[in-house]
Protein backbone atom coordinates (compact mmCIF):
# COMPACT_ATOMS: atom_id res chain seq x y z
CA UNK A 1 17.20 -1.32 56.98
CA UNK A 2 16.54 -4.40 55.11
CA UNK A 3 18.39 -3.48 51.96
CA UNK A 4 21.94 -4.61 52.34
CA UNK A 5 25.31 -5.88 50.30
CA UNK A 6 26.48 -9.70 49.68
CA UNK A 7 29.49 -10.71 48.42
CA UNK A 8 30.19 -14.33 47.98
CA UNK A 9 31.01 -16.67 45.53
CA UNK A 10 29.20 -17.85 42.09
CA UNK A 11 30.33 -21.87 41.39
CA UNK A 12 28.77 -23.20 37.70
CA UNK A 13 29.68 -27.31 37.56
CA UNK A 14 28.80 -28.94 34.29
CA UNK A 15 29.00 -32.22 34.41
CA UNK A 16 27.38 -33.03 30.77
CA UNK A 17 28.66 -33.49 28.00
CA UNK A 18 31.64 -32.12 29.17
CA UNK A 19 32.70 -31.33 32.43
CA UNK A 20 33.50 -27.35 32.93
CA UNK A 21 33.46 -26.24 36.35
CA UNK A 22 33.94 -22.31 37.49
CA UNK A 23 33.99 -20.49 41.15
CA UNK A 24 34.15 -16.42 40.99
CA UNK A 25 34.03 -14.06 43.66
CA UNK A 26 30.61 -11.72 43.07
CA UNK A 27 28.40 -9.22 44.96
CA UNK A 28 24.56 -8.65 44.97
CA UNK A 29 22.69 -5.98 46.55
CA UNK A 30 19.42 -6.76 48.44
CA UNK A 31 16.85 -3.94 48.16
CA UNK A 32 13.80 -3.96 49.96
CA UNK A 33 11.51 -1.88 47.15
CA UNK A 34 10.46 0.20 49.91
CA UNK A 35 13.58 1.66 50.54
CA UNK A 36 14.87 2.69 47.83
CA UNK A 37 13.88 6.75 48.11
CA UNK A 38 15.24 6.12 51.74
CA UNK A 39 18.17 4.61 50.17
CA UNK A 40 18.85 7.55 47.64
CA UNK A 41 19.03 10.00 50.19
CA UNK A 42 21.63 8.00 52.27
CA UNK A 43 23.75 6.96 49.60
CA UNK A 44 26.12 9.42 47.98
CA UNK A 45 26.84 7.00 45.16
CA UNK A 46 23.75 5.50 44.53
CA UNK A 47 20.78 7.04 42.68
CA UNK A 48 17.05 5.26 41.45
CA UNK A 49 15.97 5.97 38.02
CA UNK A 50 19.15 8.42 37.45
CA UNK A 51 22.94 8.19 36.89
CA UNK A 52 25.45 7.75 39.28
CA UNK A 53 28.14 5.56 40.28
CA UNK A 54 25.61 2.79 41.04
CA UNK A 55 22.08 3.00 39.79
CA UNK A 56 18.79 1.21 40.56
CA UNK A 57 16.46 1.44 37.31
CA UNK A 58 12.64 0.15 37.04
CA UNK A 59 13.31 -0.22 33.23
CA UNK A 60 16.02 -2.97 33.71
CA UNK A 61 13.54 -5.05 35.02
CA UNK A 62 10.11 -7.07 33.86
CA UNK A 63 9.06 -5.01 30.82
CA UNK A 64 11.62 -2.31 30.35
CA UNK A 65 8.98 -0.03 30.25
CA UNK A 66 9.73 1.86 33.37
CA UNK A 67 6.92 0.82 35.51
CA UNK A 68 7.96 0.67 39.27
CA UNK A 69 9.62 -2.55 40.14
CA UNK A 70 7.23 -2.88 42.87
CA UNK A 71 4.52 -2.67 41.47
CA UNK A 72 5.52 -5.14 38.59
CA UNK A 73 5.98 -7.72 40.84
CA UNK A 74 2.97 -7.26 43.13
CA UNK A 75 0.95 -6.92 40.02
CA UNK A 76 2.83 -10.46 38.64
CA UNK A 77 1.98 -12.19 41.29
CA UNK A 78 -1.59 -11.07 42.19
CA UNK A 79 -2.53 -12.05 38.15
CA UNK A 80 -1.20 -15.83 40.08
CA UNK A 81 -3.09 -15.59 42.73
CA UNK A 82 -0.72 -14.23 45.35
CA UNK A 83 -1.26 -11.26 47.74
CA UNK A 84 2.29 -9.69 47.83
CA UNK A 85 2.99 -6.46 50.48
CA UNK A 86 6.60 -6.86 50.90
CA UNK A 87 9.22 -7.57 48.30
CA UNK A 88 13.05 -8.29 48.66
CA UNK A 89 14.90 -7.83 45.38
CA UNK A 90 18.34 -10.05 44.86
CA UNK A 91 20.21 -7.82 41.75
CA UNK A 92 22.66 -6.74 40.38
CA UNK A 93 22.68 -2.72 39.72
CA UNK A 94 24.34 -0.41 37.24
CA UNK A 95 27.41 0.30 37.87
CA UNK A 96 28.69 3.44 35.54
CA UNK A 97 25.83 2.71 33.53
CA UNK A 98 26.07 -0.29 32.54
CA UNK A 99 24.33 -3.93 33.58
CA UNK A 100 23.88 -7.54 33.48
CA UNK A 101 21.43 -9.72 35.16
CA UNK A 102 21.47 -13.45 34.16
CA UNK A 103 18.44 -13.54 36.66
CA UNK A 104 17.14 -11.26 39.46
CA UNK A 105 15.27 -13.00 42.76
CA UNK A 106 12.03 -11.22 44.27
CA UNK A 107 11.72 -12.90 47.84
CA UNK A 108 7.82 -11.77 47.91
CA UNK A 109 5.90 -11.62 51.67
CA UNK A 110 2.50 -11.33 52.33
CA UNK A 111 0.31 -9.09 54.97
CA UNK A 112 1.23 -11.53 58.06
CA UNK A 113 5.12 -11.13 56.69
CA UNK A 114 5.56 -14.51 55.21
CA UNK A 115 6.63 -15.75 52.63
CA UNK A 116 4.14 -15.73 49.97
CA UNK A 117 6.62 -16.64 47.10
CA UNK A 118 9.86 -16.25 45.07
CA UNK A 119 9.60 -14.76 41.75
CA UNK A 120 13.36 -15.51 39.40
CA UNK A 121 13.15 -12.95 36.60
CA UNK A 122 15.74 -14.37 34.08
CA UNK A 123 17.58 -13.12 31.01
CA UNK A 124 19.68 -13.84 28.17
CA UNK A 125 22.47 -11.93 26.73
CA UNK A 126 19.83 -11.15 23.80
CA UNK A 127 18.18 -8.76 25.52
CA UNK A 128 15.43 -11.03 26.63
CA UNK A 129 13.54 -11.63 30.08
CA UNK A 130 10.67 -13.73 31.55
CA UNK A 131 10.02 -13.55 35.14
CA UNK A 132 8.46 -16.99 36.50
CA UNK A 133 6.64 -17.27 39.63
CA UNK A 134 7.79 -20.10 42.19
CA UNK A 135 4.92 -21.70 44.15
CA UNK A 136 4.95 -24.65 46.08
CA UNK A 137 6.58 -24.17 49.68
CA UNK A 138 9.23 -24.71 51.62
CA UNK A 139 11.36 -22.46 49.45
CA UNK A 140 12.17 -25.77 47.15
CA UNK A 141 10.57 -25.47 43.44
CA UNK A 142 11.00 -26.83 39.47
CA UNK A 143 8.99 -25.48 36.44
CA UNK A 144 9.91 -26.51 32.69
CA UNK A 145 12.63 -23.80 31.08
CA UNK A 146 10.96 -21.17 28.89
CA UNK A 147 13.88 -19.33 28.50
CA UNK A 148 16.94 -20.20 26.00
CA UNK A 149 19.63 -18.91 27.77
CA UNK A 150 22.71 -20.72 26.88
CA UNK A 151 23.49 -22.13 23.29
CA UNK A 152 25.19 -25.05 25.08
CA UNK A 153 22.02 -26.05 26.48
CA UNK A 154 18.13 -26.82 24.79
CA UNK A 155 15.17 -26.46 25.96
CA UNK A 156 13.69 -29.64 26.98
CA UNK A 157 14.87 -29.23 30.05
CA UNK A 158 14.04 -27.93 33.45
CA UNK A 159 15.35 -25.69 36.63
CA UNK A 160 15.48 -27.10 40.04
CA UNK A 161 15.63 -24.65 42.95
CA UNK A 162 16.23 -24.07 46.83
CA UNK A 163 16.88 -21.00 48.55
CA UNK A 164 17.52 -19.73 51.72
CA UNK A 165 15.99 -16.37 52.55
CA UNK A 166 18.12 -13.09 52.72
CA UNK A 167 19.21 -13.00 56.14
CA UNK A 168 23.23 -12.79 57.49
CA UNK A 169 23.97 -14.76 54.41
CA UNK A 170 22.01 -15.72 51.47
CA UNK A 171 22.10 -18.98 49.01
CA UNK A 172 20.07 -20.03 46.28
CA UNK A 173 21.07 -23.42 44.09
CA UNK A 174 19.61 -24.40 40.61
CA UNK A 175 19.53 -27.29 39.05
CA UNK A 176 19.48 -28.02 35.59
CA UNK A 177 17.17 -31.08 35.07
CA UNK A 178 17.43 -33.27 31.55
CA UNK A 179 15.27 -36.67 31.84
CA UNK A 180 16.87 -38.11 35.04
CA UNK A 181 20.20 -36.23 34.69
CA UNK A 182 20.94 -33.05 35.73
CA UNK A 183 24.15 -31.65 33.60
CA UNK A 184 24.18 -28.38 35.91
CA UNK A 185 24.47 -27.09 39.36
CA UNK A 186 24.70 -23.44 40.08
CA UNK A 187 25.48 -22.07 43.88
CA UNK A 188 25.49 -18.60 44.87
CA UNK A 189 26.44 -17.86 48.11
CA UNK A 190 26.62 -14.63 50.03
CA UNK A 191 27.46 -12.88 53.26
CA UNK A 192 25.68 -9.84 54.51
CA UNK A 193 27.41 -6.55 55.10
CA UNK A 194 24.98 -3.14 55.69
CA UNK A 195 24.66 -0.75 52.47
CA UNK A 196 26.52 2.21 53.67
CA UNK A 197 28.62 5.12 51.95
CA UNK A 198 31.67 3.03 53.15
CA UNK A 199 30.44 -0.34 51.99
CA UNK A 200 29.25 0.76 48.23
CA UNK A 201 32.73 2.71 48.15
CA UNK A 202 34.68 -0.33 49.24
CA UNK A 203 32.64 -2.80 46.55
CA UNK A 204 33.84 -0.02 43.73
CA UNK A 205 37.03 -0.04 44.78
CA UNK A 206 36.81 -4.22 45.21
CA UNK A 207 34.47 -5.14 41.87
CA UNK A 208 34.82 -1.72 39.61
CA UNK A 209 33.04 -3.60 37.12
CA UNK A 210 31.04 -6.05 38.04
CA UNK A 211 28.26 -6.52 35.43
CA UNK A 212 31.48 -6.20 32.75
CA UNK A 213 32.95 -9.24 34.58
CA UNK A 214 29.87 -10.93 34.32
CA UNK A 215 28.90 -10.70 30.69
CA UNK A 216 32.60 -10.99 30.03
CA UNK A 217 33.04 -14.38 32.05
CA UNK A 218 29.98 -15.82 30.43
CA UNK A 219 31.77 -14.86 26.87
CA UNK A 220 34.71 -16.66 28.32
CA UNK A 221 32.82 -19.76 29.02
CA UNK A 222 31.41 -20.67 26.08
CA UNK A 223 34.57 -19.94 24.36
CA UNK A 224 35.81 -22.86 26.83
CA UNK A 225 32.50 -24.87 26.40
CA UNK A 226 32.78 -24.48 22.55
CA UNK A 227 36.70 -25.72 22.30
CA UNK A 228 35.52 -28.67 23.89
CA UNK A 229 32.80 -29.00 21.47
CA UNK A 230 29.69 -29.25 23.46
CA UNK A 231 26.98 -29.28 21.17
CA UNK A 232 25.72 -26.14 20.08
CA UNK A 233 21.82 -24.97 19.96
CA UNK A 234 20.71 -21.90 17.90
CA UNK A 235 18.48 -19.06 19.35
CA UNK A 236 14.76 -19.52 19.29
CA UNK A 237 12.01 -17.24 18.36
CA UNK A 238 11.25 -15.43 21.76
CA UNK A 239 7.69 -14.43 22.52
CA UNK A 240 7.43 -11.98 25.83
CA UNK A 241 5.34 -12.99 28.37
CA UNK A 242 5.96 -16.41 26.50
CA UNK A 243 9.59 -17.69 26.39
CA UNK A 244 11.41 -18.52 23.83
CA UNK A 245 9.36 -20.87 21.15
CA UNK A 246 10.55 -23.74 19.50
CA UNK A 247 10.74 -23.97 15.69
C-alpha cells in the first residue's frame, strides 16, 4: 500500500523580530485517497467518515461540506487546469475526535503517474481554510499569502516551498518571504513506517494526543512570541475561496 505513517520532527526558526526557535517530535499519516475503504477494513482503530480511535473525515477538509476528499482535490485542480488521477494526502487525522491541521499536502499525479502538482490546504486556528495550488516544477514553488494565520505575522508577505515526495522519508520546507528577508523557516521531516494494527497502536501509545499537542504548542508559542513583544496583527475579514481580506 501507499498509505503509510511518518514520524519525524517539526523545527519553526524565527529569526525576525525576534528570534524564537522550536523542534518537536510529530507524526503524519500518508493516505493514498484510494485506499482508504481498503484501509478501514484493515485497521481495527481506524475508521473514514465515523468514530474511532483515529478517524479520516471528508468534512475536515476543503469545504467542510463532506464532499469526498478526492474528489475535492481532483475537482480543484482540474478548475486550474490540471488532470489529477492519483492523489497522496500528507494529514493529520482525528484522534478521539478531535483535530488540527495547520496545513494538509495533496502530492497530486497525473494518468502517466507523475507529478502533476502539490496542492497545501492551510488553516488557522479560526476555523478557516484555503487550499492553494502549487504549479511550476521541480517540486520548488512561492505564491503571495492569502491566509492570516499567525497574529505575529501580516500579510504582505509570501511562502516559499520545496518538497520531497513521500517515499522512505518525506520533507517539505517553507519559507516565509518579507521584501528580501525571510523571518521564517519551517522543516518537517519524516521517516516511513507501514500503517498497520501494530504501528497505529504504537503511535497512540507514543503521541495519545497529537492534534491537542499541536494546537496546544502553537498556544504556547505565541505566549513566548508575545512576552517578547513581537508585534501583534489583528484578524482580517476572511472570504472562502478568497483568503483573508485586508481592511
Amino acid at each position: 500500500m501507499r498509505s503509510a505513517l511518518y514520524t519525524g520532527t517539526l523545527v519553526h526558526a524565527r529569526r525576525e523580530p525576534r528570534r524564537n526557535t522550536f523542534r518537536y517530535p510529530v507524526a503524519y499519516f500518508l493516505l493514498d485517497l484510494d485506499e482508504l475503504p481498503a484501509l478501514e477494513r484493515r485497521l481495527r482503530w481506524f475508521s473514514v467518515n465515523s468514530a474511532n480511535a483515529v478517524s479520516f473525515h471528508d468534512r475536515d477538509y476543503f469545504a467542510g461540506d463532506g464532499e469526498p476528499l478526492k474528489q475535492a482535490v481532483v475537482g480543484f485542480c482540474a478548475e486550474r487546469g490540471r488532470e489529477v488521477e492519483r492523489v497522496l494526502t500528507l494529514t493529520q487525522l482525528r484522534v478521539f475526535g478531535y483535530i488540527f491541521n495547520p496545513v494538509t499536502f495533496h502530492w497530486c499525479y497525473g494518468r502517466s503517474g507523475a507529478l502533476e502538482c502539490i496542492v497545501a490546504e492551510l488553516a488557522n486556528t479560526f476555523g478557516e481554510r484555503l487550499p492553494q495550488l502549487l504549479d511550476g516544477g521541480e517540486r520548488h514553488y512561492e505564491h503571495r499569502k492569502r491566509l492570516h494565520v499567525s497574529p505575529f505575522f501580516g500579510l504582505d508577505q509570501s511562502y516559499e516551498y520545496a518538497f520531497s515526495e513521500p517515499e522512505d522519508e518525506v520533507w517539505a520546507r517553507i519559507h516565509v518571504r518579507e521584501n528580501e528577508s525571510r523571518p521564517l523557516t519551517a522543516v518537517l521531516h519524516g521517516e516511513r513506517t507501514a500503517l498497520t494494527n501494530r504501528s497505529l497502536a504504537r503511535f497512540l501509545v507514543r503521541y495519545p494526543l497529537m492534534p491537542v499537542q499541536v494546537i496546544a504548542l502553537i498556544h504556547w508559542q505565541a505566549l513566548k512570541l508575545f512576552a517578547k513583544r513581537v508585534p501583534f496583527h489583528h484578524k482580517p475579514p476572511f472570504v472562502p475561496g478568497v483568503g483573508s481580506v485586508p481592511e
